[in-house]
Protein backbone atom coordinates (compact mmCIF):
# COMPACT_ATOMS: atom_id res chain seq x y z
CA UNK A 1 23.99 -26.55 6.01
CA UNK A 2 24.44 -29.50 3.60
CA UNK A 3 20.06 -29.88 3.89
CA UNK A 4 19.86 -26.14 2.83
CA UNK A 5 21.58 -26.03 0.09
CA UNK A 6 20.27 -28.81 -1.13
CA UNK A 7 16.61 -26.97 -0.05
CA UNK A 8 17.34 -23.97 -2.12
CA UNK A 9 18.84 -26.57 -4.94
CA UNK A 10 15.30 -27.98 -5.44
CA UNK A 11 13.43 -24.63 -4.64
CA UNK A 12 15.43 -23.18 -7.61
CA UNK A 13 14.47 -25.54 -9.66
CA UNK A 14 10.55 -25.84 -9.05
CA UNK A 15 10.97 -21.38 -9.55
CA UNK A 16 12.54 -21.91 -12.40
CA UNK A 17 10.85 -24.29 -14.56
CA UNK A 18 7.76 -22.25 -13.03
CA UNK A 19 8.92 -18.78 -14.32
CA UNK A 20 9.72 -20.49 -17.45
CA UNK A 21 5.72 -20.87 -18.28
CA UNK A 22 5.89 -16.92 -17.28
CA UNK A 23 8.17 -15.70 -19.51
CA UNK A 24 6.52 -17.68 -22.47
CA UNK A 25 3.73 -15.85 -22.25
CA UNK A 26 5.15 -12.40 -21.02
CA UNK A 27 6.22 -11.02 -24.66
CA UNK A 28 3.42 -11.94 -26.32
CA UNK A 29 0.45 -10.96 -24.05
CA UNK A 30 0.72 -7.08 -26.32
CA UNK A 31 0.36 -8.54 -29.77
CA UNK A 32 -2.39 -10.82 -28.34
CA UNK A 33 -4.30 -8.09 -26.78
CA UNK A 34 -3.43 -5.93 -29.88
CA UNK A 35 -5.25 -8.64 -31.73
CA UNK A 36 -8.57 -7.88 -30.16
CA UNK A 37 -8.27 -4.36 -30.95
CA UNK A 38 -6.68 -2.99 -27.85
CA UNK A 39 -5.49 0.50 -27.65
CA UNK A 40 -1.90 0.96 -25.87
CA UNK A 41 -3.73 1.64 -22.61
CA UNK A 42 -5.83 -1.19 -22.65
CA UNK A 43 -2.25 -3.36 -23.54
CA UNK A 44 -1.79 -1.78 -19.96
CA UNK A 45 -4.67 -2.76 -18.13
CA UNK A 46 -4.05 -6.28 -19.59
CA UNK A 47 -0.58 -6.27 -18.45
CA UNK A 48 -1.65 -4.90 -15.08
CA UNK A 49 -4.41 -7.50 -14.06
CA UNK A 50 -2.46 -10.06 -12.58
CA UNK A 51 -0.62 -8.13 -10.85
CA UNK A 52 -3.34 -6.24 -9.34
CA UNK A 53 -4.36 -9.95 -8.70
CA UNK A 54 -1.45 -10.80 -6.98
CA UNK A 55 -1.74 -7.43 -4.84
CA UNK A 56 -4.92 -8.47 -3.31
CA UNK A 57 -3.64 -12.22 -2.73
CA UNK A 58 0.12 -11.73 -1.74
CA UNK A 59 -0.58 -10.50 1.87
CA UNK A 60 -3.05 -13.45 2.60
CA UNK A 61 -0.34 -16.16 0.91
CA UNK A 62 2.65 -14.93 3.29
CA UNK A 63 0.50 -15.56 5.97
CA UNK A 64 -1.20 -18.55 5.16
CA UNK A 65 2.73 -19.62 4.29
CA UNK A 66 3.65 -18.40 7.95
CA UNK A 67 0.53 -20.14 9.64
CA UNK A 68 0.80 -23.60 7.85
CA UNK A 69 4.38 -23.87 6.00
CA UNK A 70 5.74 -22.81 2.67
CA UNK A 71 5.16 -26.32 0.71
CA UNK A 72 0.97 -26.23 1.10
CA UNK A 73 1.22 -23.03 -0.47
CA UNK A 74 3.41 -23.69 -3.33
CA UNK A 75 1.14 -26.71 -4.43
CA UNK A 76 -2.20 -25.15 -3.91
CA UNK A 77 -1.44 -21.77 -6.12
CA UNK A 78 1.07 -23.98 -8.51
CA UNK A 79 -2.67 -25.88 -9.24
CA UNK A 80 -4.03 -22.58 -9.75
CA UNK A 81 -1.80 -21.16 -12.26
CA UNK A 82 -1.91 -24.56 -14.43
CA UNK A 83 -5.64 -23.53 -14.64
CA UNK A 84 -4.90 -20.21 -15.38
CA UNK A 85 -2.90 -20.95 -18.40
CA UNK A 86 -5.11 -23.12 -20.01
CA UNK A 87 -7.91 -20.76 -19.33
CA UNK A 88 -5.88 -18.19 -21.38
CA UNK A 89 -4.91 -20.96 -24.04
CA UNK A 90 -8.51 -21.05 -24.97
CA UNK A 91 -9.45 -16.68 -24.64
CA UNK A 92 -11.43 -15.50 -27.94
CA UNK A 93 -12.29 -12.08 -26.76
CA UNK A 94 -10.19 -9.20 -24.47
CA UNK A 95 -12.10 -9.86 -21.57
CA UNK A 96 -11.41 -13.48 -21.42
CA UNK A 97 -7.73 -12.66 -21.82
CA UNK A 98 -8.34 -10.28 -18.96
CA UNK A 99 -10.17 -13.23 -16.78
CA UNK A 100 -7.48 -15.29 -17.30
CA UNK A 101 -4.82 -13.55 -16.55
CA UNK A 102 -6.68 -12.43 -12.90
CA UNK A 103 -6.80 -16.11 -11.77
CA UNK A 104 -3.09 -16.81 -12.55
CA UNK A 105 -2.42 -13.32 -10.69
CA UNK A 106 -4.34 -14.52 -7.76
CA UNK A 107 -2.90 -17.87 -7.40
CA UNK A 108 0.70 -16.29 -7.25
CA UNK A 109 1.44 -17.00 -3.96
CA UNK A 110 4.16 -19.24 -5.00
CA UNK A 111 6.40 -16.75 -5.47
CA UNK A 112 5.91 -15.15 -2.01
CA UNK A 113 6.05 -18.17 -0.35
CA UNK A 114 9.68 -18.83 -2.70
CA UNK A 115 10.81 -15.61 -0.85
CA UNK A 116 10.12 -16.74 2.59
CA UNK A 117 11.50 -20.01 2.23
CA UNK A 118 15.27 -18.59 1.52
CA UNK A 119 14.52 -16.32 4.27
CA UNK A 120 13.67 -19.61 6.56
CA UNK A 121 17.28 -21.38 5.32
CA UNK A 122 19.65 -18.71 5.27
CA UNK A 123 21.25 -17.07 7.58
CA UNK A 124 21.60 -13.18 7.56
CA UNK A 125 25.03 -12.62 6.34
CA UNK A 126 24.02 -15.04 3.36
CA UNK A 127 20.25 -13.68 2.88
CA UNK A 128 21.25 -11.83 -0.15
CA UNK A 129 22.68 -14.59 -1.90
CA UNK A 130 19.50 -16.67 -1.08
CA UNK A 131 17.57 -13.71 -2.67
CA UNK A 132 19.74 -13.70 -5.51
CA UNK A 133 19.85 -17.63 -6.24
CA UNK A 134 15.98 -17.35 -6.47
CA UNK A 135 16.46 -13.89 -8.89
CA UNK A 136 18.47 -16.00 -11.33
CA UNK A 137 15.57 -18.49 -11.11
CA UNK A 138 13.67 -15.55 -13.04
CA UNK A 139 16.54 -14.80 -14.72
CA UNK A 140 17.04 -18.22 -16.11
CA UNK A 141 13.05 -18.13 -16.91
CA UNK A 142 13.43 -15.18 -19.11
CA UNK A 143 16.13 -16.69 -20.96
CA UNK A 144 14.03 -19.80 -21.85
CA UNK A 145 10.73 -18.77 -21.43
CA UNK A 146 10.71 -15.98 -23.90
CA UNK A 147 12.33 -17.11 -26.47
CA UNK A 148 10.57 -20.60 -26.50
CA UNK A 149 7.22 -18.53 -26.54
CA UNK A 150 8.75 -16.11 -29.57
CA UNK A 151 9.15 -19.29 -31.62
CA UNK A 152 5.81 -21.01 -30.46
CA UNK A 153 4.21 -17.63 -31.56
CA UNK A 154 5.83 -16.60 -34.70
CA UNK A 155 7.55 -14.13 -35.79
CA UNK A 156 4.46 -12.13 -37.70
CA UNK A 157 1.62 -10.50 -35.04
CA UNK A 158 -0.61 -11.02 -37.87
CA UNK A 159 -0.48 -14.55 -37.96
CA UNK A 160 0.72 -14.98 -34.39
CA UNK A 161 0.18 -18.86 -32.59
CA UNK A 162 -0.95 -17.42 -28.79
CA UNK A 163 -2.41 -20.77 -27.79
CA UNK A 164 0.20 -23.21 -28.40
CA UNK A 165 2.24 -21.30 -25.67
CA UNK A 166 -0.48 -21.00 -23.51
CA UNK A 167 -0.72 -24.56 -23.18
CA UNK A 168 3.23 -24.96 -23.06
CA UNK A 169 3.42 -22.40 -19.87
CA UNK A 170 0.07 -24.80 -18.34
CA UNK A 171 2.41 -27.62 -18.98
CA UNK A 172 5.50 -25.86 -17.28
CA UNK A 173 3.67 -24.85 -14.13
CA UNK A 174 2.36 -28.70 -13.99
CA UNK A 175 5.95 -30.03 -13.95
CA UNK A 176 6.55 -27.38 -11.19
CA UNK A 177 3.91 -28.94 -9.33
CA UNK A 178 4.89 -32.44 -9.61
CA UNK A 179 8.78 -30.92 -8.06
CA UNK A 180 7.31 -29.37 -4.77
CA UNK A 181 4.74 -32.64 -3.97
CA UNK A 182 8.29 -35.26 -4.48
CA UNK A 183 11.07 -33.24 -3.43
CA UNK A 184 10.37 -29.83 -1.70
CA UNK A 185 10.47 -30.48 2.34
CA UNK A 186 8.76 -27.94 4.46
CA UNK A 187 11.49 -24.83 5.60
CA UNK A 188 9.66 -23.94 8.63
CA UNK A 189 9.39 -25.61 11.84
CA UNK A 190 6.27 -26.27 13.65
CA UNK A 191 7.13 -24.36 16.10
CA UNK A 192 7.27 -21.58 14.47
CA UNK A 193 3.84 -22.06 12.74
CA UNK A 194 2.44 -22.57 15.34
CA UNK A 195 3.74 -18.96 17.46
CA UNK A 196 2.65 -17.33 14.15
CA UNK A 197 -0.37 -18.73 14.13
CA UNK A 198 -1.12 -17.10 17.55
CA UNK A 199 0.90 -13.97 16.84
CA UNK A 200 0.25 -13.03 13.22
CA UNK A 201 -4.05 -11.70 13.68
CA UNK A 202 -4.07 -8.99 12.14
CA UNK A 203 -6.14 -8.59 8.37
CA UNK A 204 -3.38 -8.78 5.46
CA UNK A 205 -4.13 -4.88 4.52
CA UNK A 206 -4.13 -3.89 8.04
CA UNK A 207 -0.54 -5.70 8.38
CA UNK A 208 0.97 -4.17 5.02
CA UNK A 209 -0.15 -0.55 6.17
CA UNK A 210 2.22 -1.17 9.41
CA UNK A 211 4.81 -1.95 7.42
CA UNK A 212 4.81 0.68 5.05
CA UNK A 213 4.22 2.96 8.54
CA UNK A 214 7.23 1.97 9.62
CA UNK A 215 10.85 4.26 8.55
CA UNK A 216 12.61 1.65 7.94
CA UNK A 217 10.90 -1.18 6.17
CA UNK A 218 8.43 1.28 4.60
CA UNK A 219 11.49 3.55 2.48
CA UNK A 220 12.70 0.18 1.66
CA UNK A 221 9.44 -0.81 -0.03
CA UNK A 222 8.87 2.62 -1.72
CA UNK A 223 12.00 2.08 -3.08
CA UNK A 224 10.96 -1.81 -4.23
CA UNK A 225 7.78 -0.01 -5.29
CA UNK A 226 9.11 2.93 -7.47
CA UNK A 227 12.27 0.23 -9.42
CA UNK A 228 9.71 -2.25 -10.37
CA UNK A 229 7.12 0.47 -11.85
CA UNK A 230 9.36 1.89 -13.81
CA UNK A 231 10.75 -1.64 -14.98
CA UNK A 232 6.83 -3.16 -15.43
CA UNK A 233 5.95 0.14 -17.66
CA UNK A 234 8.84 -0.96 -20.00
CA UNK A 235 7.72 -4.60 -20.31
CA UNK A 236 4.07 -3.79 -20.90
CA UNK A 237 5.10 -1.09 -24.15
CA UNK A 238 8.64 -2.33 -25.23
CA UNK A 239 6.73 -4.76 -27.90
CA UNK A 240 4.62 -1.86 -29.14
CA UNK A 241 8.03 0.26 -28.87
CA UNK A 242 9.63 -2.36 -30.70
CA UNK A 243 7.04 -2.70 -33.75
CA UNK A 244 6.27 0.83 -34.22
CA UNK A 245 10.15 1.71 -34.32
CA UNK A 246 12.02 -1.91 -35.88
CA UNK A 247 9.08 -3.66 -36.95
CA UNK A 248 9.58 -6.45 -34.47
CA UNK A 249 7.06 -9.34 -33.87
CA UNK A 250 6.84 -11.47 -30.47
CA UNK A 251 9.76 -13.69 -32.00
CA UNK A 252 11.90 -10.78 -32.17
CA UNK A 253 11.21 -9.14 -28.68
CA UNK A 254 11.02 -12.94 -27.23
CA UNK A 255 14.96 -13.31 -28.16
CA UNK A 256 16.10 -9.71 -26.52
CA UNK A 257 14.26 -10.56 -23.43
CA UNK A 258 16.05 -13.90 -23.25
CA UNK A 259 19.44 -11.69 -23.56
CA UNK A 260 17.74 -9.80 -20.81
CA UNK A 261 17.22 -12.99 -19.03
CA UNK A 262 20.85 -14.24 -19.51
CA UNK A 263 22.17 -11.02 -17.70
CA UNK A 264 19.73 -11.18 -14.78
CA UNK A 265 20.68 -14.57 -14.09
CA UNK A 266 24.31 -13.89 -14.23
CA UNK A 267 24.45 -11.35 -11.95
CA UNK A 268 21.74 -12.68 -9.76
CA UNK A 269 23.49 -16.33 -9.38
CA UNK A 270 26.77 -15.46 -9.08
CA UNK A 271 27.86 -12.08 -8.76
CA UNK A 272 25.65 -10.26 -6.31
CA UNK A 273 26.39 -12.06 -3.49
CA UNK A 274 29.94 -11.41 -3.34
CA UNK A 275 29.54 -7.85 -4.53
CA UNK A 276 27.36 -7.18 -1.49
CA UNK A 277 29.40 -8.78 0.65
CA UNK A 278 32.33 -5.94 -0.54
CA UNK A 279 30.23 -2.81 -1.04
CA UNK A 280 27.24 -3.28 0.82
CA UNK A 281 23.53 -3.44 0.01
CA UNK A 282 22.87 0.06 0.07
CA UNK A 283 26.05 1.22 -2.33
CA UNK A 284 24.87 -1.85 -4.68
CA UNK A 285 21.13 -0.55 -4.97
CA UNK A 286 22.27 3.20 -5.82
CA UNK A 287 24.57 1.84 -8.47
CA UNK A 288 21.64 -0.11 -9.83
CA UNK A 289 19.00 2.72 -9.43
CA UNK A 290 21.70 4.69 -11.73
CA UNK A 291 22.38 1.98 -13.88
CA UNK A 292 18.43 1.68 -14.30
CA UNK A 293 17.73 5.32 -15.24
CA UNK A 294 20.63 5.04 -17.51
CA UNK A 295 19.08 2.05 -19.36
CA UNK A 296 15.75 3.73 -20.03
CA UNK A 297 17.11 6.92 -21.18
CA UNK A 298 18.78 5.38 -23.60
CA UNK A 299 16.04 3.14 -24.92
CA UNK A 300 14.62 6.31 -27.16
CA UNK A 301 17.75 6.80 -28.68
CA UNK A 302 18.27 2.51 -29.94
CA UNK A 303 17.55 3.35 -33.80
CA UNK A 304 19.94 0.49 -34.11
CA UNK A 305 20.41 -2.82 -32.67
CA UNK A 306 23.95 -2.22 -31.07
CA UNK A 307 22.62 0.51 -28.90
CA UNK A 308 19.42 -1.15 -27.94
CA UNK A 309 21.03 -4.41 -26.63
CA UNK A 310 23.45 -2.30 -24.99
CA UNK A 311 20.45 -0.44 -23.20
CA UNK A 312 18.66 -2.93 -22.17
CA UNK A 313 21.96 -4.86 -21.14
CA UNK A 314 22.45 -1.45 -18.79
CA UNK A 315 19.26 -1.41 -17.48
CA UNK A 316 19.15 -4.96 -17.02
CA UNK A 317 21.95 -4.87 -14.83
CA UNK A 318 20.36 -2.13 -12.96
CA UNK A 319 17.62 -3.79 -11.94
CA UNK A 320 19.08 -7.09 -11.26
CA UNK A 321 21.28 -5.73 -8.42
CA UNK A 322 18.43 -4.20 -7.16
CA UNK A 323 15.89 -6.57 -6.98
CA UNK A 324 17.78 -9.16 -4.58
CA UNK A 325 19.72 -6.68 -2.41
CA UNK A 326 16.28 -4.33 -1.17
CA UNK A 327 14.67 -7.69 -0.80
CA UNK A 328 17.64 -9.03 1.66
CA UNK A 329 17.08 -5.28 3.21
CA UNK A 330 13.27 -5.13 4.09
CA UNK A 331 13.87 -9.09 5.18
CA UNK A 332 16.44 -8.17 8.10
CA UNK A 333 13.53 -6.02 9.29
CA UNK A 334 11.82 -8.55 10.08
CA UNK A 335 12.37 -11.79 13.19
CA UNK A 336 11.66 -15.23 12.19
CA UNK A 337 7.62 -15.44 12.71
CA UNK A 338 6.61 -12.50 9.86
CA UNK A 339 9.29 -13.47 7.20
CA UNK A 340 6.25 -14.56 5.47
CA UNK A 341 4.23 -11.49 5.34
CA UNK A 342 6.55 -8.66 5.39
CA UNK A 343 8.15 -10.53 2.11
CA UNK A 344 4.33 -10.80 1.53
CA UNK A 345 3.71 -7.41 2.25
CA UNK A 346 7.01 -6.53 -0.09
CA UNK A 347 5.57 -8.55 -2.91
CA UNK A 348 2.34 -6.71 -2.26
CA UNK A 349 3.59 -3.27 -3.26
CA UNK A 350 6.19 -4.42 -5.85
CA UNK A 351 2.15 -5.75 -7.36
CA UNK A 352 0.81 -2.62 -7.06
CA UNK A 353 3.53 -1.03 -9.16
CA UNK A 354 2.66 -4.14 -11.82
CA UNK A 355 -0.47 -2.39 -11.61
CA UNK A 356 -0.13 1.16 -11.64
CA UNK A 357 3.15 1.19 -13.93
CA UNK A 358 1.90 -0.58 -17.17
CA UNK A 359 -1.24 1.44 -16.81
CA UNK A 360 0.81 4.50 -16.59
CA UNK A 361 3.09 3.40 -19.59
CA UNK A 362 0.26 2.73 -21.47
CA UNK A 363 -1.12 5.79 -21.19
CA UNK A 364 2.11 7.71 -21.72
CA UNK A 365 2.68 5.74 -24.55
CA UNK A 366 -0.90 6.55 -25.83
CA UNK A 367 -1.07 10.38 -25.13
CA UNK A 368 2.36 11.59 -25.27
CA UNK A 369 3.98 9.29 -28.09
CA UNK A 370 6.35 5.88 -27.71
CA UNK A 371 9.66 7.23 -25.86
CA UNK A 372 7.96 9.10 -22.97
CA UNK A 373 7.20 6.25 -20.50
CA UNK A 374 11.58 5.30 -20.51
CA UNK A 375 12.64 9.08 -19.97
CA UNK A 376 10.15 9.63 -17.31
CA UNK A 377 10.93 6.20 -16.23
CA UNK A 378 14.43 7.33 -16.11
CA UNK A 379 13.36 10.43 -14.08
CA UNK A 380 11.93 8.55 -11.50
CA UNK A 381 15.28 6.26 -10.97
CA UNK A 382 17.03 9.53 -10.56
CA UNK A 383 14.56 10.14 -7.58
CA UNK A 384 15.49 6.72 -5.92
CA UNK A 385 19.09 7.29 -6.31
CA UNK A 386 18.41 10.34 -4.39
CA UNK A 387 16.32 8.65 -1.77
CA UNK A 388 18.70 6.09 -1.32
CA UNK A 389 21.88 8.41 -0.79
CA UNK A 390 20.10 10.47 1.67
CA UNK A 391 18.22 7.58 3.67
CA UNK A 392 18.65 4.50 3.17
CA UNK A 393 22.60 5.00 4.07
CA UNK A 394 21.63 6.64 7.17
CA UNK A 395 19.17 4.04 8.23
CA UNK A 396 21.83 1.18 8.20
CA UNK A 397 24.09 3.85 9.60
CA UNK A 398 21.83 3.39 12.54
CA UNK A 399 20.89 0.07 13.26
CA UNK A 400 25.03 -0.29 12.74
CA UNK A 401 25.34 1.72 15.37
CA UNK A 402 22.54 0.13 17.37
């Protein structure tokens, strides 16, 4: 027990200082598409390429992870992402900004394989804890991350620094490197490998259409699906939100997504695994699917900054008890050999909605006017409260009673 904590120790450190590179360059990706003329849909598409990137990869690195171990993955697409960012350091047109941002997208597979690994060292009774240790690893990165790359930038889009924190994230992802090749020991036996290797055939697309096929483990991944879009269509318009209505630059929105950051982490490493523990995944993901649509509603209504920060403090809670608790869910569905690619397949269609949700913002935000993507963001977590009331308690109703 000792070895795993210190395993998840060291894995929370490499995700960390990883997802620190990420959120330097998350805040500022609008203003620096904004700078090559980009309309609020095209702000989308930018925001959505790596994730549709990482859709395409995240089934093939959860089973590469299950077919050869965890720590070959992490330094192969760790490598990849360095690349990435210095590949984005040096864009001077939309399209190289787009290029770039497909590699890093597509050499993701770290955080997939970051999944599987707590699911290889933790037993069930602790998995959402294990989740949530690695969700305060992003939350931690969003503290840092965004408000390091808010004061690389500047505070003026005008005159905006985008490649000194390009190269700062590059630098970020190196050091996570360097962690997993000294100190990260494989989580998964050979064994193992080796029955998945004979077991786990099937093409990555074919495998994530089972899953979704299935009652269980596909409701649990709609529901994944639906709280990230609707959390990925805020990130990609909040800065254009933020300019139009408090003439914010990325310095600004950099420091409210590090407050962001500090509550996700908070509730991530510390509180959600003893609040599961009392009420129970599925009570803890309705209360954050309400606290979520309560969050975005409000966001329209911030003409000051004591509402806003308490919005976004609602909705980050929201989403921060989520995130952890329906990944512990859809990973119970699942026996030792697939851990790695039903977490992949998990990853795969919280991607999509990185895809399809700042595309939709976007064009919300572009057609309809600035507060329409967060109240029918806010409609939509309505709809998953529903869902998860009238199935997802019944499910684990079931396989209680099973």
């Amino acid at each position: 027990m000792q070895t795993h904590k210190k395993s998840i120790l060291i894995l929370f450190l490499i995700v960390f200082v990883d997802l620190v590179g990420f959120g330097i360059i998350i805040p500022l990706l609008p203003f620096y598409a904004e700078r090559f003329d980009a309309t609020p849909l095209m702000v989308g598409i930018v925001m959505a390429t790596y994730s549709l990137a990482q859709l395409i990869a995240a089934p093939f690195w959860g089973q590469l992870s299950d077919r050869t171990g965890r720590r070959p993955v992490f330094m192969i697409s760790l490598a990849g992402v360095v690349a990435s960012y210095v590949w984005l350091g040096f864009a001077d047109s939309l399209a190289t900004i787009i290029a770039a941002r497909a590699l890093g997208g597509f050499m993701a597979g770290n955080i997939t394989a970051a999944f599987a690994y707590i699911a290889d060292v933790t037993p069930p009774e602790d998995r959402a804890r294990g989740m949530g240790i690695i969700g305060a690893a992003f939350g931690l990165g969003f503290i840092a991350g965004p408000a390091i790359g808010g004061a690389l930038a500047g505070a003026d889009p005008a005159t905006a620094d985008y490649q000194t924190p390009s190269f700062a994230a590059a630098g970020l992802s190196f050091a996570a490197l360097f962690l997993t090749m000294l100190f990260l020991k494989e989580s998964l036996p050979t064994e193992t490998r080796q029955r998945a290797a004979h077991e786990t055939k099937k093409l990555p697309i074919v495998q994530l259409l089972q899953y979704f096929r299935s009652p269980q483990t596909g409701m649990l991944i709609f529901l994944s699906f639906l709280a990230t879009f609707v959390f990925a269509g805020m990130e990609s318009t909040f800065a254009m939100w933020s300019e139009r209505t408090h003439q914010w630059g990325p310095a600004q929105n950099g420091y409210l997504f590090a407050f962001v950051g500090i509550l996700i982490a908070a509730i991530q490493g510390g509180l959600i695994g003893p609040m599961t523990r009392r009420y129970g995944e599925a009570r803890m993901v309705l209360v954050g699917a309400l606290a979520l649509a309560t969050g975005l509603a409000m966001i329209p209504f911030s003409q000051n900054l004591y509402v806003l920060f308490f919005a976004m403090a609602v909705l980050a809670v929201g989403f921060s008890i989520m995130t952890p608790t329906l990944n512990s869910l859809i990973s119970l569905q699942a026996d030792d050999t697939e851990q790695g690619a039903v977490m992949g397949a998990a990853r795969s269609a919280t991607t999509l909605s990185r895809v399809l949700g700042p595309v939709f913002a976007g064009f919300v935000f572009w057609v309809l006017g600035k507060d329409w993507p967060y109240w029918l963001g806010a409609i939509l977590m309505v709809l998953v409260a529903y869902l998860v009331w009238r199935y997802v308690f019944a499910i684990l109703s079931r396989q209680t009673a099973q």
